[in-house]
Protein backbone atom coordinates (compact mmCIF):
# COMPACT_ATOMS: atom_id res chain seq x y z
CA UNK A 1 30.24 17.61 -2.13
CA UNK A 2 28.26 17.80 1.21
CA UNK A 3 26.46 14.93 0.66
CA UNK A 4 30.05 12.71 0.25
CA UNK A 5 31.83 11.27 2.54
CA UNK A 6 34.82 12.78 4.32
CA UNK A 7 37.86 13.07 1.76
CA UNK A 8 36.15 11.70 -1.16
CA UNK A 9 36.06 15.07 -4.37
CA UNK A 10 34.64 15.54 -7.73
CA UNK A 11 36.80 16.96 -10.12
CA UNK A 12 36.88 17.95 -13.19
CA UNK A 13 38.77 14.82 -15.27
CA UNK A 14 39.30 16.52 -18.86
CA UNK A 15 37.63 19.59 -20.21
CA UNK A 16 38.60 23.43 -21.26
CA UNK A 17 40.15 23.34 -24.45
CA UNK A 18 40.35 20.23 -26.24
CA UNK A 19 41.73 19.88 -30.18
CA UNK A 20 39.76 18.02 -32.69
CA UNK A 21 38.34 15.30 -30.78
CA UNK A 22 38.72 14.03 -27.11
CA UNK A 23 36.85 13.23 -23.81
CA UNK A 24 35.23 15.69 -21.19
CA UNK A 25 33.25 14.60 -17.99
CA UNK A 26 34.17 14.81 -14.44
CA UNK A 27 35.95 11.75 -11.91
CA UNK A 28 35.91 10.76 -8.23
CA UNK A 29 39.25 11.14 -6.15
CA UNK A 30 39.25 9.87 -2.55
CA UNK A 31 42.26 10.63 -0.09
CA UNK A 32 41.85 7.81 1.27
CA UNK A 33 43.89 4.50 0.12
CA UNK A 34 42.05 1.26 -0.38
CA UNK A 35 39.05 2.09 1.38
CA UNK A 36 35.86 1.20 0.90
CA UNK A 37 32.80 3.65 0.97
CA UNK A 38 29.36 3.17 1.33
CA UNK A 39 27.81 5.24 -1.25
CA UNK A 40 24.33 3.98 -2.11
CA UNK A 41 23.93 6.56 -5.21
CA UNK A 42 23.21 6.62 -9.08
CA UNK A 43 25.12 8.94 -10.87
CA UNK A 44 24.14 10.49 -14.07
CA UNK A 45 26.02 12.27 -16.39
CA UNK A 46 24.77 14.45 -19.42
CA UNK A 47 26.64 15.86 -22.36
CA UNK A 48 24.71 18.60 -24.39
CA UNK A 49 25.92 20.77 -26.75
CA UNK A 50 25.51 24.55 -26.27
CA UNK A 51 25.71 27.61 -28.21
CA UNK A 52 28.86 30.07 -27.44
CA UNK A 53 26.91 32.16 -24.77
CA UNK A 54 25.88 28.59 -22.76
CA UNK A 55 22.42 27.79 -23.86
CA UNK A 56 21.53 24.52 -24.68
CA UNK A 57 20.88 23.39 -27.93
CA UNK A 58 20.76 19.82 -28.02
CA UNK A 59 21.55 16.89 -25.53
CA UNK A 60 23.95 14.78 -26.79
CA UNK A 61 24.49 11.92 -24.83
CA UNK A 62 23.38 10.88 -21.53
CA UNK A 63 24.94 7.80 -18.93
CA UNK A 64 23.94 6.27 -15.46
CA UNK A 65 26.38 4.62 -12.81
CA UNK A 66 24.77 2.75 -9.94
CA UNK A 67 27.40 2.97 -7.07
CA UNK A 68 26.81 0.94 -3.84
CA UNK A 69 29.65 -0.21 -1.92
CA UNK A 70 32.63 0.93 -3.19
CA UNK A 71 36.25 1.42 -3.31
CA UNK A 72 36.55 4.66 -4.66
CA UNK A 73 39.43 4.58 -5.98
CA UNK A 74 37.90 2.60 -8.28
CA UNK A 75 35.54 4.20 -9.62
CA UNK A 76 35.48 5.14 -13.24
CA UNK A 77 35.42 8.63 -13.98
CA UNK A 78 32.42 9.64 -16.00
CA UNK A 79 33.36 11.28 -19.05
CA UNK A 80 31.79 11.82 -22.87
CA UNK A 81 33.58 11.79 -26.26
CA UNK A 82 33.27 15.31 -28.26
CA UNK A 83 34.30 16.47 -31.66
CA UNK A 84 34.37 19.91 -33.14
CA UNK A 85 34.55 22.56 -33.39
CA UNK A 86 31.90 23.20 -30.60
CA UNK A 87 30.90 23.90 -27.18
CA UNK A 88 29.69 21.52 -24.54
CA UNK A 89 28.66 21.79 -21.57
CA UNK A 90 28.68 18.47 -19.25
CA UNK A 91 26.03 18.16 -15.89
CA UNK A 92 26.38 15.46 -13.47
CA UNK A 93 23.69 14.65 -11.11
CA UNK A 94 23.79 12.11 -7.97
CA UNK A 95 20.81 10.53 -6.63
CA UNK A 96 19.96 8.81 -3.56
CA UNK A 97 19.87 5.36 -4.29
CA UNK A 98 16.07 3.64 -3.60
CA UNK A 99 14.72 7.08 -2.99
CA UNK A 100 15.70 8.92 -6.09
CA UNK A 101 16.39 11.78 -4.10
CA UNK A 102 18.51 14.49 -5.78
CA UNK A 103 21.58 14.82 -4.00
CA UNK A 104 23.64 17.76 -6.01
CA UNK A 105 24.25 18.42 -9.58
CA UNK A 106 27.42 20.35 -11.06
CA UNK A 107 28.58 21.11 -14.70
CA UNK A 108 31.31 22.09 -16.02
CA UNK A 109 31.89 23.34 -19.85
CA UNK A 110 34.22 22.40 -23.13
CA UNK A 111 35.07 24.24 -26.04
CA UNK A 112 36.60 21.84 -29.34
CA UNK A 113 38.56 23.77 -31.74
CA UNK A 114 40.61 22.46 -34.81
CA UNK A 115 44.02 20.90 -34.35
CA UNK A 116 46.15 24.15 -35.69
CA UNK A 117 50.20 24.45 -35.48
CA UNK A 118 50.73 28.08 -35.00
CA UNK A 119 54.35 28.56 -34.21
CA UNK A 120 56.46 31.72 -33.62
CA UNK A 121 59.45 33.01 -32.94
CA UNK A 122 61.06 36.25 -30.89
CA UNK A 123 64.51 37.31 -30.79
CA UNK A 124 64.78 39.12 -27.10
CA UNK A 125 67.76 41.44 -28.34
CA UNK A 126 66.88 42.26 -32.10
CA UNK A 127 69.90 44.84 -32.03
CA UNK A 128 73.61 43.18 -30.82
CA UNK A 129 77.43 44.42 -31.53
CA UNK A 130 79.77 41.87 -32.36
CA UNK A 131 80.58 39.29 -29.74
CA UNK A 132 76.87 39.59 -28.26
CA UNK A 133 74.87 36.51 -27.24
CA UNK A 134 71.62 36.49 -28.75
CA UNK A 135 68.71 34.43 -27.61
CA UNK A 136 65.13 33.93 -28.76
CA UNK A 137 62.27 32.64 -27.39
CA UNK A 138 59.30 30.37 -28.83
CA UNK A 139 55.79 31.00 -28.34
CA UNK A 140 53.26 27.91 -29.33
CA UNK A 141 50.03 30.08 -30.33
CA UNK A 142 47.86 26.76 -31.62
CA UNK A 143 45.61 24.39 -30.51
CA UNK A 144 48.32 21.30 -30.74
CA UNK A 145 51.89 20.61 -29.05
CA UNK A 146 54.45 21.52 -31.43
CA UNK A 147 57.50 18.65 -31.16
CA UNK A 148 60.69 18.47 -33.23
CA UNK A 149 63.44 15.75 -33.05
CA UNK A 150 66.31 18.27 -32.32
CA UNK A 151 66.70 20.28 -28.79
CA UNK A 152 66.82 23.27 -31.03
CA UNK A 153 63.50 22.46 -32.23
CA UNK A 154 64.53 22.24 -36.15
CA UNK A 155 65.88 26.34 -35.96
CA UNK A 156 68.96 27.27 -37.64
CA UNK A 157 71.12 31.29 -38.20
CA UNK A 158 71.65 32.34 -41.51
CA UNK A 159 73.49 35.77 -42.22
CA UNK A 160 71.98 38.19 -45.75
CA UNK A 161 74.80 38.36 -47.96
CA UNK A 162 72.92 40.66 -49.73
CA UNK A 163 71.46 38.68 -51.98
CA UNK A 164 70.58 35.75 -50.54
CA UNK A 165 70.41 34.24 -46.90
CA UNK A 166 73.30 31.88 -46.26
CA UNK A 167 74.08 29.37 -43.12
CA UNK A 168 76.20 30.14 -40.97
CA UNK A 169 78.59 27.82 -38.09
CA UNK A 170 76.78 27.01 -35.02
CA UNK A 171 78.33 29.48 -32.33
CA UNK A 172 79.10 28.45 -29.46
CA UNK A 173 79.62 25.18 -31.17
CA UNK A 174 79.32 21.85 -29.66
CA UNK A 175 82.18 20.25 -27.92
CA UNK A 176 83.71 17.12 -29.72
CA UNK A 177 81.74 14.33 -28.54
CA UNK A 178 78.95 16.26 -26.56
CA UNK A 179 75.89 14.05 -26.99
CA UNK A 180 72.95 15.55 -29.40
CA UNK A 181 69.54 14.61 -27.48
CA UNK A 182 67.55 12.38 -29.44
CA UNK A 183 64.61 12.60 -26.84
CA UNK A 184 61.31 14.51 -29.11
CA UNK A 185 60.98 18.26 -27.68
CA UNK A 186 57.85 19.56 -26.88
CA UNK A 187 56.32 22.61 -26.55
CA UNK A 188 52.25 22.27 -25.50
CA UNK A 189 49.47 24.81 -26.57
CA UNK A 190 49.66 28.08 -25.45
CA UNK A 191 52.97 28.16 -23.86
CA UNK A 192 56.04 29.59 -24.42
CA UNK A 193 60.17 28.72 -23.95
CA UNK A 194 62.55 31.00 -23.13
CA UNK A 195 66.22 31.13 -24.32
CA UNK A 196 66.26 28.07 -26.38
CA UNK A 197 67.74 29.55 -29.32
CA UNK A 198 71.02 31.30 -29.08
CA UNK A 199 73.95 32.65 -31.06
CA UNK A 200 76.79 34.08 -30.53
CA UNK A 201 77.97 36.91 -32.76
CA UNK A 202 81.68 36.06 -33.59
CA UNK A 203 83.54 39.28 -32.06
CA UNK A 204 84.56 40.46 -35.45
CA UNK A 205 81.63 39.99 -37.44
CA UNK A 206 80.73 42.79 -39.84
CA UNK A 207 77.81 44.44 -39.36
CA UNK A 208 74.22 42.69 -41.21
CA UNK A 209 71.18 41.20 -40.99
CA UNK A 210 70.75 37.72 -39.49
CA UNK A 211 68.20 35.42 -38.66
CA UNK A 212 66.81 32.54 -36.72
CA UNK A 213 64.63 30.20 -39.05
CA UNK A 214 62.73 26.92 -39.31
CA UNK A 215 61.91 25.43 -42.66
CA UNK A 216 59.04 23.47 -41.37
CA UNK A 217 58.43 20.49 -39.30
CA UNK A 218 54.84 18.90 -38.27
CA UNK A 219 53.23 20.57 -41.53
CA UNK A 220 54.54 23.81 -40.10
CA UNK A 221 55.46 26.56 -42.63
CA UNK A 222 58.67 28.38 -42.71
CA UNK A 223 59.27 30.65 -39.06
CA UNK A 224 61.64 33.05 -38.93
CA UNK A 225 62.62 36.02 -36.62
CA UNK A 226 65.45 38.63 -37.45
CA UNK A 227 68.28 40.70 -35.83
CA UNK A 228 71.11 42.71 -36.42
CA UNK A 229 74.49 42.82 -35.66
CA UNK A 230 75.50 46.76 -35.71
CA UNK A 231 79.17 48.39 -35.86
CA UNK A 232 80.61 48.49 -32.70
C-alpha cells in the first residue's frame, strides 16, 4: 500500500476455497514489533455476493474501522462470515481520516462449496512378484480434511480367495512393543500422501489378486485400490 507506512501490508486473512461456512476479509501485518503508527484512516470493508464470472449481484454486508493511533499489531483483521455454496467477492477501501479522501481500495474473491469427503486410493506398483514391497498413495479429492485415528488411516490388505476377499497378516509386521500412534492423521483438501500404505508380498506367495481397502471412516464409503502378485 503506498499510502502505508514503511513495513506495515495488507493481506489477504482467509479466502479461496472455504467448505460450508467460514470467514473471508483481508488483515494488517506490520514488521515492526510493538510499534505504534500514526494512521489517521477509516477503513471499510464490503462483502457482496457475485455470480461465477465476478459480477455483483447483491451486497451483503458492509463494516467501518476508524484507525487513529495505533499499534498495528493490533489491529483486527477485517473479515465477513459466508455460507454456501457461493461466490463472494470482498473490497476494502481506506479513507483519509477528516478529509474522506480515498486512499486505495483492493478486493479479493471466495468461492463456498459443500463440505464433501472424497477419498481415494492408488497403488504405485499394481503388478509385483513375490517378495515385492508395494506402496500406495492417498489422494484427498474433497472439500474437507479427511482424519482417521490410525497412522494407516483405517486401510487394511485382503487377498481373493476366489470367492471372497479375506485379511491377511500385516507384513512387515510391527515389532513387539513398537508404539501404535494415537495422534489423529490428517490429510487436508486437495492434497495427496505418498507411501503411506505398504505391503510386503511374503516371498512365496502364490500368485492373486490383493487389495488395499477402507471400510469407511468420517461418513466415508468403502475405498479400495487393487494389485497383483504374478508368478515369478
Amino acid at each position: 500500500m503506498p499510502f502505508a507506512p514503511k513495513g506495515l501490508r495488507l493481506e489477504v486473512d482467509r479466502g479461496g476455497l472455504v467448505a460450508g461456512e467460514g470467514w473471508v476479509g483481508f488483515g494488517l501485518r506490520d514488521e515492526a514489533i510493538q510499534h505504534r503508527r500514526q494512521l489517521d484512516w477509516i477503513v471499510e470493508s464490503e462483502l457482496s455476493r457475485v455470480s461465477s464470472r465476478g459480477r455483483v449481484l447483491s451486497s451483503v454486508d458492509v463494516k467501518r474501522q476508524r484507525i487513529g493511533s495505533i499499534e498495528a499489531s493490533n489491529i483486527k483483521s477485517f473479515l465477513h462470515h459466508v455460507s454456501g455454496p457461493a461466490y463472494y467477492r470482498v473490497d476494502i477501501r481506506f479513507f483519509r481520516l477528516g478529509t474522506g479522501r480515498l486512499l486505495g481500495e483492493y478486493s479479493t474473491y471466495a468461492r463456498v462449496m459443500r463440505p464433501r469427503i472424497n477419498l481415494r486410493v492408488a497403488v504405485d506398483n499394481p503388478s509385483v512378484l513375490p517378495g515385492s514391497l508395494v506402496t500406495a498413495r492417498l489422494i484427498n479429492l474433497g472439500t474437507v480434511a479427511f482424519r482417521a485415528p490410525t497412522f494407516v488411516y483405517g486401510f487394511v490388505v485382503q487377498r481373493f480367495t476366489g470367492e471372497t476377499w479375506t485379511l491377511v497378516p500385516e507384513n512387515p509386521p510391527r515389532e513387539r512393543g513398537e508404539k501404535v500412534r494415537k495422534v489423529i492423521q490428517r490429510l487436508g483438501p486437495g492434497m495427496e500422501l505418498r507411501d503411506c500404505l505398504r505391503y510386503l508380498v511374503p516371498v512365496g506367495q502364490v500368485p492373486g489378486q490383493f487389495r488395499f481397502i477402507s471400510f469407511g471412516l468420517e461418513r466415508e464409503p468403502l475405498v479400495a485400490a487393487q494389485f497383483e502378485v504374478r508368478a515369478p
